[in-house]
PDB file of N, CA and C in Angstrom:
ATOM      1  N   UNK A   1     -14.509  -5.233  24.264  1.00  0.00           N
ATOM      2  CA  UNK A   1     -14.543  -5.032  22.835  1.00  0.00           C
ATOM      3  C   UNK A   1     -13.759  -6.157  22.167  1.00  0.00           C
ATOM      4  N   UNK A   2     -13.948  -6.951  21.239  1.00  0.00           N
ATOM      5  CA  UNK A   2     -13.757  -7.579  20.452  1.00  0.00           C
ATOM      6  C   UNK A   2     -13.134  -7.393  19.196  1.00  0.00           C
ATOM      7  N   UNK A   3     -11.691  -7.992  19.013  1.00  0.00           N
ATOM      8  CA  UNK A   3     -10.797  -7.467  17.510  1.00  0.00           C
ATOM      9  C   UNK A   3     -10.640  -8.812  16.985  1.00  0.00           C
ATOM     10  N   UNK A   4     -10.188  -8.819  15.876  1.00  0.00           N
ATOM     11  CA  UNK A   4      -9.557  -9.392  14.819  1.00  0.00           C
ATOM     12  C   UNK A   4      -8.128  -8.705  14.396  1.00  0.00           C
ATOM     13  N   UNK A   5      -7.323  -9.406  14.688  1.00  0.00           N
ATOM     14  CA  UNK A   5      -5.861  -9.271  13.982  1.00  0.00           C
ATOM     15  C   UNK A   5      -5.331  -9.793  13.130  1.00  0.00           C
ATOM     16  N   UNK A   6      -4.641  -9.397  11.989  1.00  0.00           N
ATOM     17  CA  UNK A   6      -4.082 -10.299  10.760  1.00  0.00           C
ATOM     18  C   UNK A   6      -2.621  -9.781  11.352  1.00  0.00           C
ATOM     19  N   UNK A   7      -1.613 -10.653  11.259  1.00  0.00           N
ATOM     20  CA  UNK A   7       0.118 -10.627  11.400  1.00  0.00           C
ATOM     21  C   UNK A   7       0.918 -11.268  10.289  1.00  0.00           C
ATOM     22  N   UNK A   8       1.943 -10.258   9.958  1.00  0.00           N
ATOM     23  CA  UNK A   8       2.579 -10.966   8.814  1.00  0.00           C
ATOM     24  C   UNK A   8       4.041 -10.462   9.592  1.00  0.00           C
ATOM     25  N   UNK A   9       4.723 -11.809   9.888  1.00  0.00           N
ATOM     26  CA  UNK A   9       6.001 -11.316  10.215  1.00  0.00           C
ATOM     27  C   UNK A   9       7.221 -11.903   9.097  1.00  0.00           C
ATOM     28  N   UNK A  10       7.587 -10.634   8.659  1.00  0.00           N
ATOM     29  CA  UNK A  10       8.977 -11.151   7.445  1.00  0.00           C
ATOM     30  C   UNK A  10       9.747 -11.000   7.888  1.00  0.00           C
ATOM     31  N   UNK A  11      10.810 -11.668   8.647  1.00  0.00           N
ATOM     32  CA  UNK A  11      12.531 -11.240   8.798  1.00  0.00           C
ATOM     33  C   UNK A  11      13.495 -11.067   7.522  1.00  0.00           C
ATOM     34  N   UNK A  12      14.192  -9.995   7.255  1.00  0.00           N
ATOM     35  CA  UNK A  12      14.892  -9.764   5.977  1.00  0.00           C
ATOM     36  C   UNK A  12      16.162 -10.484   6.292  1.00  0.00           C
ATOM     37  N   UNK A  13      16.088 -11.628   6.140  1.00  0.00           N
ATOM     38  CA  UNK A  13      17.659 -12.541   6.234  1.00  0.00           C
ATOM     39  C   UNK A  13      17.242 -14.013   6.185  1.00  0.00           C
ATOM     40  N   UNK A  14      18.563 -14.533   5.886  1.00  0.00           N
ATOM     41  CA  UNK A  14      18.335 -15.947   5.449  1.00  0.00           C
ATOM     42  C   UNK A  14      17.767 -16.710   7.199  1.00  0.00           C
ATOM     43  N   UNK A  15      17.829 -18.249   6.714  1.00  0.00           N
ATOM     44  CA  UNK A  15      17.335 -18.497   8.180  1.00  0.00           C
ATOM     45  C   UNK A  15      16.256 -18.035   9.001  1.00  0.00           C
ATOM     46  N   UNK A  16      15.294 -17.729   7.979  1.00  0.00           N
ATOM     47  CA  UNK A  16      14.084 -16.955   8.650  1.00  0.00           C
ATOM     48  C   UNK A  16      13.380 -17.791   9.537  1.00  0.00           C
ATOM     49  N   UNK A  17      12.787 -19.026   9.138  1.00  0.00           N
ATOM     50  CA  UNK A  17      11.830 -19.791   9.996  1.00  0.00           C
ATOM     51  C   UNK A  17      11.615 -20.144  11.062  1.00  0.00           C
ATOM     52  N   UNK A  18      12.971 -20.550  11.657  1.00  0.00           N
ATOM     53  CA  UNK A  18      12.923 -20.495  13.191  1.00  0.00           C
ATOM     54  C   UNK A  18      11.816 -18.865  13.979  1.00  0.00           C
ATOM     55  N   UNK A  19      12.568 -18.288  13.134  1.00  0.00           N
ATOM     56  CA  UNK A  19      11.507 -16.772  14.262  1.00  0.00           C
ATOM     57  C   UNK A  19      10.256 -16.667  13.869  1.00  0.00           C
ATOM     58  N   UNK A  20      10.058 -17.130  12.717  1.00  0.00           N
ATOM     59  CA  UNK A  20       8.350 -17.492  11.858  1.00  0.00           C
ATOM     60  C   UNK A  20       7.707 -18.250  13.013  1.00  0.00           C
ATOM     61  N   UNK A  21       7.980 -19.998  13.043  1.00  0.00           N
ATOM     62  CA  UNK A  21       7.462 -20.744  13.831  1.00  0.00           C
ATOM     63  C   UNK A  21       7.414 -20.388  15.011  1.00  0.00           C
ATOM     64  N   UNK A  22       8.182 -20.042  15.630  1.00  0.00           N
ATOM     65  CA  UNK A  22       8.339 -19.275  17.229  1.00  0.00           C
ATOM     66  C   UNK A  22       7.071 -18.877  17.482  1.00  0.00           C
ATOM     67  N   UNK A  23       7.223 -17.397  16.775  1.00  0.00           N
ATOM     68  CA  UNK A  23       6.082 -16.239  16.950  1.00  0.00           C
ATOM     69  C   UNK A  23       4.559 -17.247  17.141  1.00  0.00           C
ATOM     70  N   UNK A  24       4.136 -18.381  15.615  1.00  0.00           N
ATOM     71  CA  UNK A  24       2.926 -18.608  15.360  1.00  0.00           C
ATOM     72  C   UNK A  24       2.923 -19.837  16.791  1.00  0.00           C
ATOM     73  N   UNK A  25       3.768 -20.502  17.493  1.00  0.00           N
ATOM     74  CA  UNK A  25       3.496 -21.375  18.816  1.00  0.00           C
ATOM     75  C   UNK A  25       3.076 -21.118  19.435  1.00  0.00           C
ATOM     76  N   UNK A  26       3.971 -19.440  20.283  1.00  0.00           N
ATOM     77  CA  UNK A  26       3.322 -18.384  21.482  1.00  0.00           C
ATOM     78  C   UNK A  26       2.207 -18.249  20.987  1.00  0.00           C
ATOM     79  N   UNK A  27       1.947 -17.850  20.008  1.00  0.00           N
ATOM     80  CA  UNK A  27       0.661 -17.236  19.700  1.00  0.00           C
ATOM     81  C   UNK A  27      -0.905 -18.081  19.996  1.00  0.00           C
ATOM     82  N   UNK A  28      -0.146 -19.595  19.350  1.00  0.00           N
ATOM     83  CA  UNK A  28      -1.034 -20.541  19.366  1.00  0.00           C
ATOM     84  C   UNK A  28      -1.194 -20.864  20.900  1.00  0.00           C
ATOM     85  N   UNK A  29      -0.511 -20.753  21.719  1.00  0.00           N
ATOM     86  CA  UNK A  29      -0.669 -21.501  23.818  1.00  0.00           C
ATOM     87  C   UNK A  29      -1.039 -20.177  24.308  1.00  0.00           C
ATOM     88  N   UNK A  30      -1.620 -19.247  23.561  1.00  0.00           N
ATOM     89  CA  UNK A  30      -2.059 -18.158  24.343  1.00  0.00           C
ATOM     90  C   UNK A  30      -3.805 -18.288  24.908  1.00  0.00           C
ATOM     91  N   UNK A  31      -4.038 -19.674  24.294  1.00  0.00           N
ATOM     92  CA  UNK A  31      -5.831 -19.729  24.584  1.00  0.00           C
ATOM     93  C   UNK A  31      -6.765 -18.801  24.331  1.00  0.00           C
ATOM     94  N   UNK A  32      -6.211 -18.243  22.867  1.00  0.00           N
ATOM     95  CA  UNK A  32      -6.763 -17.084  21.960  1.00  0.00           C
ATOM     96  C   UNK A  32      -7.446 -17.747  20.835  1.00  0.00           C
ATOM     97  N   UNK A  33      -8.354 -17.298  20.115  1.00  0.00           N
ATOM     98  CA  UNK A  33      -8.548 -18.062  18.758  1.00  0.00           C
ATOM     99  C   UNK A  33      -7.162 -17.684  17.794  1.00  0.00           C
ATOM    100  N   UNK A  34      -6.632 -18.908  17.196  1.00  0.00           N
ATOM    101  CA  UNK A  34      -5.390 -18.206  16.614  1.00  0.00           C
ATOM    102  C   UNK A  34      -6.318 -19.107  14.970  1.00  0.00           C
ATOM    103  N   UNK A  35      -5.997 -18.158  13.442  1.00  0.00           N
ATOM    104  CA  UNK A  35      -5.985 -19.057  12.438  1.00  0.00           C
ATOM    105  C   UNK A  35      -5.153 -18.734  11.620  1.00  0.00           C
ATOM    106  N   UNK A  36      -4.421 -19.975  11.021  1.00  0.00           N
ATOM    107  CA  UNK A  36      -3.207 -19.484  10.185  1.00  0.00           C
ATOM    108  C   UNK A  36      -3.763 -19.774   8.404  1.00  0.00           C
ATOM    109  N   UNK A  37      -2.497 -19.067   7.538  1.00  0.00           N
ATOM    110  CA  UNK A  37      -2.821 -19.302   6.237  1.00  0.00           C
ATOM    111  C   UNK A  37      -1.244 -19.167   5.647  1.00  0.00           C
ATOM    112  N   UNK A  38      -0.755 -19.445   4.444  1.00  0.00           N
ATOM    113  CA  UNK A  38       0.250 -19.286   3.674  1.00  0.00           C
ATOM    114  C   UNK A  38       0.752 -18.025   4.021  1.00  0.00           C
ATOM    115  N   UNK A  39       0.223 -16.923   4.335  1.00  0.00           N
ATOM    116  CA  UNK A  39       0.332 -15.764   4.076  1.00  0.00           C
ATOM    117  C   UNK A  39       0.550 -15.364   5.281  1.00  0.00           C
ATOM    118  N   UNK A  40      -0.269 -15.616   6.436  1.00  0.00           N
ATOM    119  CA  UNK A  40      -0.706 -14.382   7.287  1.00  0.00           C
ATOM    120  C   UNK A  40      -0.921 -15.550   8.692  1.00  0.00           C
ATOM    121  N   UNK A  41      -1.411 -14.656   9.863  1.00  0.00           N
ATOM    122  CA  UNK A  41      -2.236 -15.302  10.783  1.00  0.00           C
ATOM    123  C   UNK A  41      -2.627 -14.209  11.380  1.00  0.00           C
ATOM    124  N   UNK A  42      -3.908 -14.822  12.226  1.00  0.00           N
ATOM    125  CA  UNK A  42      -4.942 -14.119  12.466  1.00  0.00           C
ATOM    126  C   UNK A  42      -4.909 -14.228  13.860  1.00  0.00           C
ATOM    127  N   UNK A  43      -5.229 -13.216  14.727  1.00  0.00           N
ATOM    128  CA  UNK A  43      -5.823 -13.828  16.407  1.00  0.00           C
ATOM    129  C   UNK A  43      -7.042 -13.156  16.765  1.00  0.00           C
ATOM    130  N   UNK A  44      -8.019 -13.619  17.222  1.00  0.00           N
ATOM    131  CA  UNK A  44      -9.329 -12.803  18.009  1.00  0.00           C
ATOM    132  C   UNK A  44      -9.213 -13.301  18.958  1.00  0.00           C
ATOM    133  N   UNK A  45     -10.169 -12.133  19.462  1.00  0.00           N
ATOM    134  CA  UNK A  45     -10.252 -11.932  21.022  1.00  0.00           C
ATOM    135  C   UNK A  45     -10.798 -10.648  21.554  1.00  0.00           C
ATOM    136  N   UNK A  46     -11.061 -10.906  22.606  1.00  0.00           N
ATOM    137  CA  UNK A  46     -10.838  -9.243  23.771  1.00  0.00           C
ATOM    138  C   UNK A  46      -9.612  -8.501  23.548  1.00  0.00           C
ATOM    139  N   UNK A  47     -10.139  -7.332  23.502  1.00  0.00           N
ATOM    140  CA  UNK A  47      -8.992  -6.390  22.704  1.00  0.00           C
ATOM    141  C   UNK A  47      -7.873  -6.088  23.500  1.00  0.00           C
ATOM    142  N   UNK A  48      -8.015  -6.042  25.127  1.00  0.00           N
ATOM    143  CA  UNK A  48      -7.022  -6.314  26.470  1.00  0.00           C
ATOM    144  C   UNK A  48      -6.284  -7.730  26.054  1.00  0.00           C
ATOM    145  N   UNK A  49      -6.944  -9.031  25.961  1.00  0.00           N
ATOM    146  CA  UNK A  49      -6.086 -10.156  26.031  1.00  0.00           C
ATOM    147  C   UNK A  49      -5.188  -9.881  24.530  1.00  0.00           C
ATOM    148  N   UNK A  50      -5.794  -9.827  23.669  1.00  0.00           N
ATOM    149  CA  UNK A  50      -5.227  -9.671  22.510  1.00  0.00           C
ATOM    150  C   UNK A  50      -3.656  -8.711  22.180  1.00  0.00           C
ATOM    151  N   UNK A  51      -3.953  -7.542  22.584  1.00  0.00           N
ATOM    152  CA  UNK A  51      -3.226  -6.554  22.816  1.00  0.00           C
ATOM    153  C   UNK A  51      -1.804  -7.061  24.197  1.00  0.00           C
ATOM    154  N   UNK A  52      -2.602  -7.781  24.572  1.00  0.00           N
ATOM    155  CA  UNK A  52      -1.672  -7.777  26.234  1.00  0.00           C
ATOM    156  C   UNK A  52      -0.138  -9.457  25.344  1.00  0.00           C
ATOM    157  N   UNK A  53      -1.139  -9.643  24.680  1.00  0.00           N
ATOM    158  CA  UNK A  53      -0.320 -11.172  24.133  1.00  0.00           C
ATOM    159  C   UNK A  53       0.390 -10.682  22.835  1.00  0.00           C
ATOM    160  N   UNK A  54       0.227  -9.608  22.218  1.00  0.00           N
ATOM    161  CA  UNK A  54       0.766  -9.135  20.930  1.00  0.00           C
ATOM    162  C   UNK A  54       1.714  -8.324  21.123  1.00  0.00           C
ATOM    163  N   UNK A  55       1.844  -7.481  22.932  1.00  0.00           N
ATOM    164  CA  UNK A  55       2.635  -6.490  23.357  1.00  0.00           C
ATOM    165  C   UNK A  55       4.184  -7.318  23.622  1.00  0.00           C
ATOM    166  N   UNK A  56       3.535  -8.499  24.390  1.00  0.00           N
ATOM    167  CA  UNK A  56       4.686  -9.104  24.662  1.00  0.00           C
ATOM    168  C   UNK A  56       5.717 -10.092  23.888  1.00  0.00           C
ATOM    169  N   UNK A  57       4.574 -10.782  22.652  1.00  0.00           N
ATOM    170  CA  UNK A  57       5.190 -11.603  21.512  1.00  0.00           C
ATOM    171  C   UNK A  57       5.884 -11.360  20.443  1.00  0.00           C
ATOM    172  N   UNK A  58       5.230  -9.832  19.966  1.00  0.00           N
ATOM    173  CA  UNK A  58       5.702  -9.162  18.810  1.00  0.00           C
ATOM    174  C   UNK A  58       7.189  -8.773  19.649  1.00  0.00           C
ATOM    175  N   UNK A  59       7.382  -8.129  20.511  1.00  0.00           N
ATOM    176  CA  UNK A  59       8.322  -7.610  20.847  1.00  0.00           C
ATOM    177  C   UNK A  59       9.836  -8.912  20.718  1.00  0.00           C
ATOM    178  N   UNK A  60       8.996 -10.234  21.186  1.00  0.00           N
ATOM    179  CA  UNK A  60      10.575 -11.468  20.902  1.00  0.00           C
ATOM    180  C   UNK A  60      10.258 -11.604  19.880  1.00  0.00           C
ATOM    181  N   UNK A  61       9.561 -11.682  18.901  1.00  0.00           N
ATOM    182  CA  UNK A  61       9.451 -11.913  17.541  1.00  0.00           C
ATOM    183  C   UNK A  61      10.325 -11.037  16.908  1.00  0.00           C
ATOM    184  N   UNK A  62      10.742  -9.610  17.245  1.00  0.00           N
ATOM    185  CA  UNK A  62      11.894  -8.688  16.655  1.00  0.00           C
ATOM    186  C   UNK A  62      12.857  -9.209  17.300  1.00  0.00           C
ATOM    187  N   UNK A  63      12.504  -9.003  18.334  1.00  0.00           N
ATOM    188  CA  UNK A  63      14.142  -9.437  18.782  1.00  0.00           C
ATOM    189  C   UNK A  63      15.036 -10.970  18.711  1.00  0.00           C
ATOM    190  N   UNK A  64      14.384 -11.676  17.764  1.00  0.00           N
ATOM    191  CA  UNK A  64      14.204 -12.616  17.127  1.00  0.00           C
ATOM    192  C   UNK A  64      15.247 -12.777  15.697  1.00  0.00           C
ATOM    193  N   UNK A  65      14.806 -11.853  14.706  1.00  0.00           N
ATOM    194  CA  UNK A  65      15.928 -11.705  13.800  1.00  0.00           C
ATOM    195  C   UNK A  65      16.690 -10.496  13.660  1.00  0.00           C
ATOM    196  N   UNK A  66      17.348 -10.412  13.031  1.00  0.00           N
ATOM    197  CA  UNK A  66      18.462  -9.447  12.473  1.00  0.00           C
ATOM    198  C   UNK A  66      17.915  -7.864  12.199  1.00  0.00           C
ATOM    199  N   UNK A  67      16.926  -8.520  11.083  1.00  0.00           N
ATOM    200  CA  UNK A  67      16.145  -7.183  10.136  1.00  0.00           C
ATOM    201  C   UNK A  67      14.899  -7.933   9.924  1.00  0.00           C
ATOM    202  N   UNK A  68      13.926  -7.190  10.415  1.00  0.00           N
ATOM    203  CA  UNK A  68      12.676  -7.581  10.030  1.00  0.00           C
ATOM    204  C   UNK A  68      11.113  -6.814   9.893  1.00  0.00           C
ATOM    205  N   UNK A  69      10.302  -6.975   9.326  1.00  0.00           N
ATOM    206  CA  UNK A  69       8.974  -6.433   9.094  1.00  0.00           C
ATOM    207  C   UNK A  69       7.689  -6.871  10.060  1.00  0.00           C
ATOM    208  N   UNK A  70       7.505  -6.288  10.328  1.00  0.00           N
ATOM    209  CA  UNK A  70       5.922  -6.954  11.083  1.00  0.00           C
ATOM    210  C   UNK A  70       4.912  -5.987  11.030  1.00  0.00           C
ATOM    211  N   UNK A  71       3.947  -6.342  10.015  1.00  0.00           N
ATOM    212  CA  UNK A  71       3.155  -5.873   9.430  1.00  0.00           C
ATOM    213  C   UNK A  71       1.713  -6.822  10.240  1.00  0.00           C
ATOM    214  N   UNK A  72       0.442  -5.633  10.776  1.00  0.00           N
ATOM    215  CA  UNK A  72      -0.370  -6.022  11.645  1.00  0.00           C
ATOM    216  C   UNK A  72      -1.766  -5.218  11.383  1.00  0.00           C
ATOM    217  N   UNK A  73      -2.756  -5.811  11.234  1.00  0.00           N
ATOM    218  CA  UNK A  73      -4.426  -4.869  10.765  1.00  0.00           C
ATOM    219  C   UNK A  73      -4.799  -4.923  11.856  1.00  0.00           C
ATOM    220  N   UNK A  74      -5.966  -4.697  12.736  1.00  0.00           N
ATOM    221  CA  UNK A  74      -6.715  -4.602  13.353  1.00  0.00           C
ATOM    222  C   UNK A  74      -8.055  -4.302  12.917  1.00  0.00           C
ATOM    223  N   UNK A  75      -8.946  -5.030  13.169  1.00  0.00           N
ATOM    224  CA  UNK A  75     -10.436  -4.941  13.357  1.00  0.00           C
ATOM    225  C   UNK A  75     -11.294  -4.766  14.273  1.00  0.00           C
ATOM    226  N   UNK A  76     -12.416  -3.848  14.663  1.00  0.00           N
ATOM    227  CA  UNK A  76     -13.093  -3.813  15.941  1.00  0.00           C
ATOM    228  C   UNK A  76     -14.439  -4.774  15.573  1.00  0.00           C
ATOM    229  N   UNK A  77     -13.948  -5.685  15.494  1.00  0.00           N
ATOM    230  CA  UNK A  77     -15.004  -7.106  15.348  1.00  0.00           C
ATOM    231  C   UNK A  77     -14.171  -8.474  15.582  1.00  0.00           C
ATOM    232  N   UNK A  78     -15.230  -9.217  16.061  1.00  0.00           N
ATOM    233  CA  UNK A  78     -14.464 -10.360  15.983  1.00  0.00           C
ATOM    234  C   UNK A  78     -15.326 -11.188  14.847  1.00  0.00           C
ATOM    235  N   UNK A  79     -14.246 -11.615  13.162  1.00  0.00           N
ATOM    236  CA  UNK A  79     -14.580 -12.263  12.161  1.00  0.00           C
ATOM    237  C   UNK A  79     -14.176 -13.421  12.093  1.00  0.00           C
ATOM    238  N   UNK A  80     -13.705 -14.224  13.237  1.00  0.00           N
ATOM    239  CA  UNK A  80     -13.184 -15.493  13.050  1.00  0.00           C
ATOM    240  C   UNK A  80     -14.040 -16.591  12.668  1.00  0.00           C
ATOM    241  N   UNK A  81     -15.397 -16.346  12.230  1.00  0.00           N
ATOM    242  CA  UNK A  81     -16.245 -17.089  11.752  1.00  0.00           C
ATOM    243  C   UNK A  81     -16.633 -16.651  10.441  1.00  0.00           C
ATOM    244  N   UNK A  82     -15.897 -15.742   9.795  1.00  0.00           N
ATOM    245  CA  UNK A  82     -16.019 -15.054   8.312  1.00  0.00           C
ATOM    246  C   UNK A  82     -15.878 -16.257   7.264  1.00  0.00           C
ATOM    247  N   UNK A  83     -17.250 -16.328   6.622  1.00  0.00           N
ATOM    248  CA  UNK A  83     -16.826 -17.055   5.577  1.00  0.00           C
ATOM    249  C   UNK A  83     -17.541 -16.552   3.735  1.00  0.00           C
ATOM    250  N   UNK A  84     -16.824 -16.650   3.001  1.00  0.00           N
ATOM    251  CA  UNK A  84     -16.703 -16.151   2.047  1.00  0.00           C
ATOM    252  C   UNK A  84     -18.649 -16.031   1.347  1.00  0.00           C
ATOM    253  N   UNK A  85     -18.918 -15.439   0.738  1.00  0.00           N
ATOM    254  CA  UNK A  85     -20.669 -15.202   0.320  1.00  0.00           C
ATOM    255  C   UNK A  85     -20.469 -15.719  -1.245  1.00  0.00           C
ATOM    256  N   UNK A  86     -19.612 -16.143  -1.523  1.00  0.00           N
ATOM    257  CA  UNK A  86     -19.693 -16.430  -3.089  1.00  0.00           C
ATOM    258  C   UNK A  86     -19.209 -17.237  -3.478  1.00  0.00           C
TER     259      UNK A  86
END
């Protein structure tokens, strides 16, 4: 089965970026489709690889800062070729 993930990780403290960039590197050498934006990033994939790389990243991504948010969608499609109709 095939997902789409959107990730938004906010750490509530100064000095955030280091754990920002971190997270989006792993994410990127995972040989996943990864796409980023201002906002957000995305990963597709097989819902095992996906899941198996989000179990283990998200988890140093908290343990990463102080206080933080990680906010995550899931889709049972893969839209990494979504492009806008208008």
């Amino acid at each position: 089965m095939k997902i789409s993930v959107e990730l938004t990780l906010t750490p509530l403290q100064d000095d955030y970026e280091p754990a920002i960039i971190n997270f989006i590197k792993a994410l990127r050498e995972s040989g996943l489709t990864v796409l980023e934006n201002p906002l957000s990033t995305q990963v597709y994939g097989d819902y095992d690889a996906v899941m198996k790389l989000l179990n283990k990243e998200m988890k140093v991504a908290l343990e990463a800062v102080e206080r933080g948010l990680l906010y995550i969608k899931i889709v049972k499609s893969d839209r990494s070729d979504y492009a806008p109709h208008f």
